[in-house]
Protein backbone atom coordinates (compact mmCIF):
# COMPACT_ATOMS: atom_id res chain seq x y z
CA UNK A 1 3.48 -26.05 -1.50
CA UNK A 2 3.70 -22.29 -1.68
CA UNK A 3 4.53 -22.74 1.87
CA UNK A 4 7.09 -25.28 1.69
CA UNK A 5 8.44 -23.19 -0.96
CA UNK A 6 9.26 -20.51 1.38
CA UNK A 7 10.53 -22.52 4.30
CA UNK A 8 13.48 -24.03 1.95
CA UNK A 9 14.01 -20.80 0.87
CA UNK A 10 14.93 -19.26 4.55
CA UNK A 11 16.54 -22.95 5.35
CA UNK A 12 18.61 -22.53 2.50
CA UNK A 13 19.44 -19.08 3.35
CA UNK A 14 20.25 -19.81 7.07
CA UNK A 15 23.05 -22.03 5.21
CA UNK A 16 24.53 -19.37 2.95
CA UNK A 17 22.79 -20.15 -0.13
CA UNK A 18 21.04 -16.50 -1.33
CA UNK A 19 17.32 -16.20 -1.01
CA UNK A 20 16.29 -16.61 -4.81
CA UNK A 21 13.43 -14.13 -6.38
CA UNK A 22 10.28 -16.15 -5.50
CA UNK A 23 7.58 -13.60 -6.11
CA UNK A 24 6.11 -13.63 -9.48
CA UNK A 25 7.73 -16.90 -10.37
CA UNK A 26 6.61 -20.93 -10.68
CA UNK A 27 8.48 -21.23 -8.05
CA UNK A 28 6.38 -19.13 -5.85
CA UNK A 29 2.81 -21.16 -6.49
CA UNK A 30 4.08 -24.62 -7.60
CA UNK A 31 0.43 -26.75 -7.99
CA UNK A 32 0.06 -30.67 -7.22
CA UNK A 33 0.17 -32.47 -10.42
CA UNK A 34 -2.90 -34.64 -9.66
CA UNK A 35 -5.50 -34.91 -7.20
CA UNK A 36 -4.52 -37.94 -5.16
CA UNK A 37 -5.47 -37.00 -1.71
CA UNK A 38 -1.88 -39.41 -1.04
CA UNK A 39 -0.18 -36.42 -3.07
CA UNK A 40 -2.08 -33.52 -0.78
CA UNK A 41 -0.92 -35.39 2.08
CA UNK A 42 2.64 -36.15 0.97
CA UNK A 43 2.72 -32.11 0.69
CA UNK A 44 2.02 -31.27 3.67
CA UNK A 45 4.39 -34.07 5.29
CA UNK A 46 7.11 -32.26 3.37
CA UNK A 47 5.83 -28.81 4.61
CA UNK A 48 6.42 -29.80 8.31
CA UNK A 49 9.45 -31.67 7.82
CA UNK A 50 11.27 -28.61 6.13
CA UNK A 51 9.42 -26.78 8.47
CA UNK A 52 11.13 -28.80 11.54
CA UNK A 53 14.45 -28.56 9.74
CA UNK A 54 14.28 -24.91 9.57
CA UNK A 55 13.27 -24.67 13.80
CA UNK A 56 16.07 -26.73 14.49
CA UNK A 57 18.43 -24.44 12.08
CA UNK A 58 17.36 -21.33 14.11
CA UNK A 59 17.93 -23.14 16.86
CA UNK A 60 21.55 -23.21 16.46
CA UNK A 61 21.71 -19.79 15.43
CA UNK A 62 23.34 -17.30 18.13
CA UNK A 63 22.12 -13.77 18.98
CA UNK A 64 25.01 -12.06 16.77
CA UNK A 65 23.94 -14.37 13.95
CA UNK A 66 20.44 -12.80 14.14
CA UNK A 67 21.74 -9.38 13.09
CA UNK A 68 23.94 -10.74 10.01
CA UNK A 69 22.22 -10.15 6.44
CA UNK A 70 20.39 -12.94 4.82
CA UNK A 71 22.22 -13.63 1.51
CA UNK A 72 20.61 -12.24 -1.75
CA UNK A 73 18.44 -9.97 0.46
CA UNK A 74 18.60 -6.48 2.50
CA UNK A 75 17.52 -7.67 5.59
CA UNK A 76 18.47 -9.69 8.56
CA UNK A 77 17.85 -13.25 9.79
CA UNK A 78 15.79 -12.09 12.62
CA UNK A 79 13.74 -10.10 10.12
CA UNK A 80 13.41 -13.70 7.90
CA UNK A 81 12.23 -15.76 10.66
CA UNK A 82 9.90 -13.56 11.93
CA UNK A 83 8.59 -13.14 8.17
CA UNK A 84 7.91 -16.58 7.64
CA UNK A 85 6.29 -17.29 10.46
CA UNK A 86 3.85 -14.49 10.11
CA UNK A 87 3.62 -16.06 6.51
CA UNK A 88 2.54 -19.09 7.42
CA UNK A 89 -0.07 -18.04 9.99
CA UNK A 90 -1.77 -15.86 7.47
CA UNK A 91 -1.74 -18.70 5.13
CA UNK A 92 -2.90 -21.03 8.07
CA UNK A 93 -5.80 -18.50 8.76
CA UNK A 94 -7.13 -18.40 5.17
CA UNK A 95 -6.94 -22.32 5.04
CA UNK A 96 -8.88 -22.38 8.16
CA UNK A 97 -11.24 -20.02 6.70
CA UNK A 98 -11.83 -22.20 3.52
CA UNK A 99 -12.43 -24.83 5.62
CA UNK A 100 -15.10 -23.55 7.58
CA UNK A 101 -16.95 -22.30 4.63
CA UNK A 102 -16.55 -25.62 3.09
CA UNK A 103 -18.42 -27.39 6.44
CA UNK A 104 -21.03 -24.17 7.13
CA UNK A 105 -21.44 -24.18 2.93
């Protein structure tokens, strides 16, 4: 969810709306209320369809549109995208991690 989270955030963003202050916040580390497994895997069917909506927003955006600041933020679009991608891997990698310790455990 912390993922999903973030990849509204920059979706949001790539459609004017300001990147809001995440860090720090409930926002940031939102929890599932129970533990359904239905509700882990409704999460992570959300996760990859915001996820899909944000590849097919930077799809459409052009090379100029790259260099323009992301709203509420410092930094450009290209600097975003990159950012959550490299996110998401290093949250991939420690989920992969868990997992293996969980099977070699």
């Amino acid at each position: 969810m912390h993922l999903e989270t973030w990849t509204n955030a920059a979706s949001d963003a790539a459609r004017g709306i300001p990147l809001p202050k995440l860090v720090g916040t409930e926002q940031d580390w939102r929890l599932i209320a129970d533990g359904d497994p239905g509700a882990w895997s409704q999460a992570t069917d959300r996760l990859f369809q915001c996820a899909e909506r944000l590849a097919q927003e930077i799809e459409q955006f052009t090379d100029q549109r790259l260099s323009e600041t992301v709203p509420g933020r410092k930094y450009d679009f290209y600097y975003l995208f990159h950012g959550i991608v490299q996110h998401s891997l290093y949250h991939g990698g420690q989920i992969a991690l868990l997992k293996k310790a969980v099977v070699l455990g």
